[in-house]
C-alpha atoms as a PDB file:
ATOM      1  CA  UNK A   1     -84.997 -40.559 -47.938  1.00  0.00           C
ATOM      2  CA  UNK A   2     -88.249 -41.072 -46.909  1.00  0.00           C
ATOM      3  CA  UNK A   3     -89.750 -40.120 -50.027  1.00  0.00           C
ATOM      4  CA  UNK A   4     -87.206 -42.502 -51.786  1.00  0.00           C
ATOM      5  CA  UNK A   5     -88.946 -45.855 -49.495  1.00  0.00           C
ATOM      6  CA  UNK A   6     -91.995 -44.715 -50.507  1.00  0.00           C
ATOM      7  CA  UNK A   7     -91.512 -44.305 -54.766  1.00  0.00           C
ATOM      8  CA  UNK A   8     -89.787 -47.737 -54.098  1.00  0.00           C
ATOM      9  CA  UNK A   9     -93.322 -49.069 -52.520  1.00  0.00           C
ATOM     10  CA  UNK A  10     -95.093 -47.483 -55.337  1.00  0.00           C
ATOM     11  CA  UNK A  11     -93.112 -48.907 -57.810  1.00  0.00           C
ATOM     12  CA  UNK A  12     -93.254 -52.127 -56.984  1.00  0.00           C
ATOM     13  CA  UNK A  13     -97.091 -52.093 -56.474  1.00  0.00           C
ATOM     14  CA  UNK A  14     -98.416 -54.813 -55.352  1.00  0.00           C
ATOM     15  CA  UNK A  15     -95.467 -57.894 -55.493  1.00  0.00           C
ATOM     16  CA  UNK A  16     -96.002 -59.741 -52.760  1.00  0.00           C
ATOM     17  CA  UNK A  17     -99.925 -60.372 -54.022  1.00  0.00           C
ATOM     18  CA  UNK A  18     -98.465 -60.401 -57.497  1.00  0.00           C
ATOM     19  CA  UNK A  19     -96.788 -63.408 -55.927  1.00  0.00           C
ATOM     20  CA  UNK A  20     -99.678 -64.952 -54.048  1.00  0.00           C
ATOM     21  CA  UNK A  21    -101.887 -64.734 -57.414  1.00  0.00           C
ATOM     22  CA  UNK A  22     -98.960 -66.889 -58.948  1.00  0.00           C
ATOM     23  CA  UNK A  23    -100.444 -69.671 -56.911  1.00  0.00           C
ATOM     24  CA  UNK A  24    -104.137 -69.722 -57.587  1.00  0.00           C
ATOM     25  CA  UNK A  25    -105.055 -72.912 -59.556  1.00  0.00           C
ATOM     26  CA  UNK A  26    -101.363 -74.690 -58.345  1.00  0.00           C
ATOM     27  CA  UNK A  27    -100.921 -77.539 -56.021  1.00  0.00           C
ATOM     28  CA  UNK A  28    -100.063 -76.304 -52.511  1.00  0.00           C
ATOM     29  CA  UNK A  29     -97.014 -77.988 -52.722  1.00  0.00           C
ATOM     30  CA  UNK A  30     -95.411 -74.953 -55.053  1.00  0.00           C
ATOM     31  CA  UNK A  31     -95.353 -72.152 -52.631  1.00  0.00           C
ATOM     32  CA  UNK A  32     -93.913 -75.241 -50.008  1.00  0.00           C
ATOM     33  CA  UNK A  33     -91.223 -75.683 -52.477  1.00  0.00           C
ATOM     34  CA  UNK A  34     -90.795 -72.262 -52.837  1.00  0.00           C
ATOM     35  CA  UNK A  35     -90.765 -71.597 -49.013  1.00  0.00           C
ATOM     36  CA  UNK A  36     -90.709 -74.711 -47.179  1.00  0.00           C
ATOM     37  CA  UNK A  37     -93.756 -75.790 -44.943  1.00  0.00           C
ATOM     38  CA  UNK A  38     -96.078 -73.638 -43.896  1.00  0.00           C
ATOM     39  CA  UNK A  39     -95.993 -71.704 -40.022  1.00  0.00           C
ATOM     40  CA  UNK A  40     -99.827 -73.102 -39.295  1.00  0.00           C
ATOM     41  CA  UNK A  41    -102.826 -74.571 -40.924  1.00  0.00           C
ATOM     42  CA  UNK A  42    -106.072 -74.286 -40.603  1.00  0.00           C
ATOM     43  CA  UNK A  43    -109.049 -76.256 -41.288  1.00  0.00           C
ATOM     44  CA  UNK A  44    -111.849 -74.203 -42.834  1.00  0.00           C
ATOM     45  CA  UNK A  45    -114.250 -76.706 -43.163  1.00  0.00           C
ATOM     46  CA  UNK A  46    -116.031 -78.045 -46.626  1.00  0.00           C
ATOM     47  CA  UNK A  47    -112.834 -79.377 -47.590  1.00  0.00           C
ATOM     48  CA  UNK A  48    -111.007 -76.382 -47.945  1.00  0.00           C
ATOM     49  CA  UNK A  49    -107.738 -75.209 -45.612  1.00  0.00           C
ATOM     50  CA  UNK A  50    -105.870 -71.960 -45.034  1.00  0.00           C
ATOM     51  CA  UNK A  51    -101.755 -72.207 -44.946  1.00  0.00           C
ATOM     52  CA  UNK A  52     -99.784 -69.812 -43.500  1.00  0.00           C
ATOM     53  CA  UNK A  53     -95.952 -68.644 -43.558  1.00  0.00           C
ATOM     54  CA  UNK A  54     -94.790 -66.024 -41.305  1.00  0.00           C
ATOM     55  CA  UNK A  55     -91.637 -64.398 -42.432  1.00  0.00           C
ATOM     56  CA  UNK A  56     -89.548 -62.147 -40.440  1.00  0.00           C
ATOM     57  CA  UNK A  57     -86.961 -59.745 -41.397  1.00  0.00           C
ATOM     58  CA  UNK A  58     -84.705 -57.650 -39.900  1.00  0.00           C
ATOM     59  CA  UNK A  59     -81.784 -55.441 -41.520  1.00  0.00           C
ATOM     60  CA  UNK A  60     -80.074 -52.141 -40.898  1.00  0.00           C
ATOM     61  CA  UNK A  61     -81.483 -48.901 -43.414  1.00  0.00           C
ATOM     62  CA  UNK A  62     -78.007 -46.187 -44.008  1.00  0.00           C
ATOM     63  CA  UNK A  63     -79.361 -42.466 -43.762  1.00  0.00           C
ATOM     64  CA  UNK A  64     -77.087 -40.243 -44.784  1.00  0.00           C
ATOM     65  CA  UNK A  65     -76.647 -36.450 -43.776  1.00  0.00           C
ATOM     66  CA  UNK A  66     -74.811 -33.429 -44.680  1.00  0.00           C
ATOM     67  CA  UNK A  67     -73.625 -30.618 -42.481  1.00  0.00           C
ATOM     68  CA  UNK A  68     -71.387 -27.197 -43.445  1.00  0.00           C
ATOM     69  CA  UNK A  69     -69.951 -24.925 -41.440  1.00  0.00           C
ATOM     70  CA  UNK A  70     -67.488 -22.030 -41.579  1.00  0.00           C
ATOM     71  CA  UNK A  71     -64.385 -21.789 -39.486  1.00  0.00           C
ATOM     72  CA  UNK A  72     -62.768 -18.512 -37.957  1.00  0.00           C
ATOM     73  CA  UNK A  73     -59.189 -18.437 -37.722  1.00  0.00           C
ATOM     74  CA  UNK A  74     -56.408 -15.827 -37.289  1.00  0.00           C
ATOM     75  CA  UNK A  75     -55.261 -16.226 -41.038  1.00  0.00           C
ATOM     76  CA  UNK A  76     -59.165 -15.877 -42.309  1.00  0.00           C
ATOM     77  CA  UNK A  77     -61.845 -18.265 -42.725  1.00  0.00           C
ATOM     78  CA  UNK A  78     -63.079 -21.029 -44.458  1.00  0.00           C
ATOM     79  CA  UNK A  79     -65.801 -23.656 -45.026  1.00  0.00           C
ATOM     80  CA  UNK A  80     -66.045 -27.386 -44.380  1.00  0.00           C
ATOM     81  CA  UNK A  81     -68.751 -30.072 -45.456  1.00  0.00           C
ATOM     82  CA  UNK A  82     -69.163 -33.060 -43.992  1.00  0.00           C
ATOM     83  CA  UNK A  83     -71.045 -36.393 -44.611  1.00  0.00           C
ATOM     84  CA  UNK A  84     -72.567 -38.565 -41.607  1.00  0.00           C
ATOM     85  CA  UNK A  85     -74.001 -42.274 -42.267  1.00  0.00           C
ATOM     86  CA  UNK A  86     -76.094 -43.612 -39.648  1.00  0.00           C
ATOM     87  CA  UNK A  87     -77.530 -47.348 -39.574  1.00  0.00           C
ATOM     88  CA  UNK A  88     -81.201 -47.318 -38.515  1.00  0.00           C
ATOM     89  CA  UNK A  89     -81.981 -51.003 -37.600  1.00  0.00           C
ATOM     90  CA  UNK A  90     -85.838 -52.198 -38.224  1.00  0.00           C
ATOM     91  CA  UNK A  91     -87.299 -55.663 -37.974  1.00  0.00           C
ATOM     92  CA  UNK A  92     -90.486 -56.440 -39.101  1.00  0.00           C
ATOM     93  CA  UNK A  93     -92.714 -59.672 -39.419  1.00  0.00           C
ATOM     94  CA  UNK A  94     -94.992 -60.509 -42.173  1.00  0.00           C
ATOM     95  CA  UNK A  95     -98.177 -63.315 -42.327  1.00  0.00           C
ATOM     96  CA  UNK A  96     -98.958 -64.859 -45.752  1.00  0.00           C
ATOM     97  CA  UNK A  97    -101.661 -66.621 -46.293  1.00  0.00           C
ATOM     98  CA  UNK A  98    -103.006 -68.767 -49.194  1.00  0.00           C
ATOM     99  CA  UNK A  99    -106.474 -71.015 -48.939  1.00  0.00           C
ATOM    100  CA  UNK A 100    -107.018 -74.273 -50.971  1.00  0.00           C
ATOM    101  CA  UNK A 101    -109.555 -76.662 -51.845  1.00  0.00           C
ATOM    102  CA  UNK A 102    -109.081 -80.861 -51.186  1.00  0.00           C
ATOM    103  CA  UNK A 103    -108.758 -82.387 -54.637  1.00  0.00           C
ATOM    104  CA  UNK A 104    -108.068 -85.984 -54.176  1.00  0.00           C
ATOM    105  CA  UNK A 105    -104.991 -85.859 -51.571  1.00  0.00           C
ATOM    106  CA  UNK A 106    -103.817 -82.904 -53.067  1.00  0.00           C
ATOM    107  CA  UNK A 107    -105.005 -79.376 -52.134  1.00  0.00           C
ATOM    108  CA  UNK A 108    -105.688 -76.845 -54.846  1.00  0.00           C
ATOM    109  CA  UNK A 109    -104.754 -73.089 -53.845  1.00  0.00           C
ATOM    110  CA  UNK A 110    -108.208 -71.125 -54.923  1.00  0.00           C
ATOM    111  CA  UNK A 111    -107.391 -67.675 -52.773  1.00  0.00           C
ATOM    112  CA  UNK A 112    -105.047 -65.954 -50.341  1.00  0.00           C
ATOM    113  CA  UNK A 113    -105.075 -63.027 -48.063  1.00  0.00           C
ATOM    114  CA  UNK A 114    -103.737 -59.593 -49.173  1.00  0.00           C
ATOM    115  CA  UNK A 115    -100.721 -59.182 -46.718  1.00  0.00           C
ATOM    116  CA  UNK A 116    -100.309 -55.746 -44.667  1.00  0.00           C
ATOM    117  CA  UNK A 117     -98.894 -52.987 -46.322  1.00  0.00           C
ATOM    118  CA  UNK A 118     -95.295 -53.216 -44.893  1.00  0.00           C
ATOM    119  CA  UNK A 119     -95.035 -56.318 -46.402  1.00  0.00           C
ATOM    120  CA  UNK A 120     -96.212 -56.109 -50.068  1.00  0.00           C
END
């Protein structure tokens, strides 16, 4: 299973800065439209500002597992298989940031932050 999460990451590559790069050269209102206001901004100074959106996410991952095992009985013996699915719960919060330059009273989105590697 493990192995499975991971092909999944690799696959995917990088979509979350795939995303982000989406942005560069938009108005900072897109990614607000996309995902309402922003957590926190900062002033960077020289006209430029840094918005951030912290996501969290929570959810349940199923791991399943399969036992055998004989049984012994007066008339003989036989085998039995069995399938077990567990719920693994995992939460996990992720920071997103874009910067932008002032343009008139508009703000221009000229960068962001590569987000952890949990949450690409």
């Amino acid at each position: 299973m493990r192995y499975l999460v991971f092909g999944a990451l690799l696959l995917c590559g990088a979509c979350a800065s795939q995303v982000m790069e989406g942005y560069v050269g938009k108005s900072i209102q897109e990614p607000m439209l996309d995902y309402g206001p922003p957590t926190s901004t900062l002033d960077l100074g020289g006209g430029r500002r840094a918005f951030q959106w912290r996501i969290d996410s929570t959810g349940v991952v199923p791991m399943t597992s399969t036992s055998s095992f004989d049984v012994h009985g007066s008339d003989g013996h036989t085998s039995a298989h069995g399938t077990t699915t567990s719920y693994v719960p995992y939460s996990k919060q992720c920071l997103y940031t874009l910067t932008a330059v002032e343009r008139g009273k508009d703000y221009i989105v000229d960068g962001f932050r590569k987000p952890s590697f949990e949450c690409e």
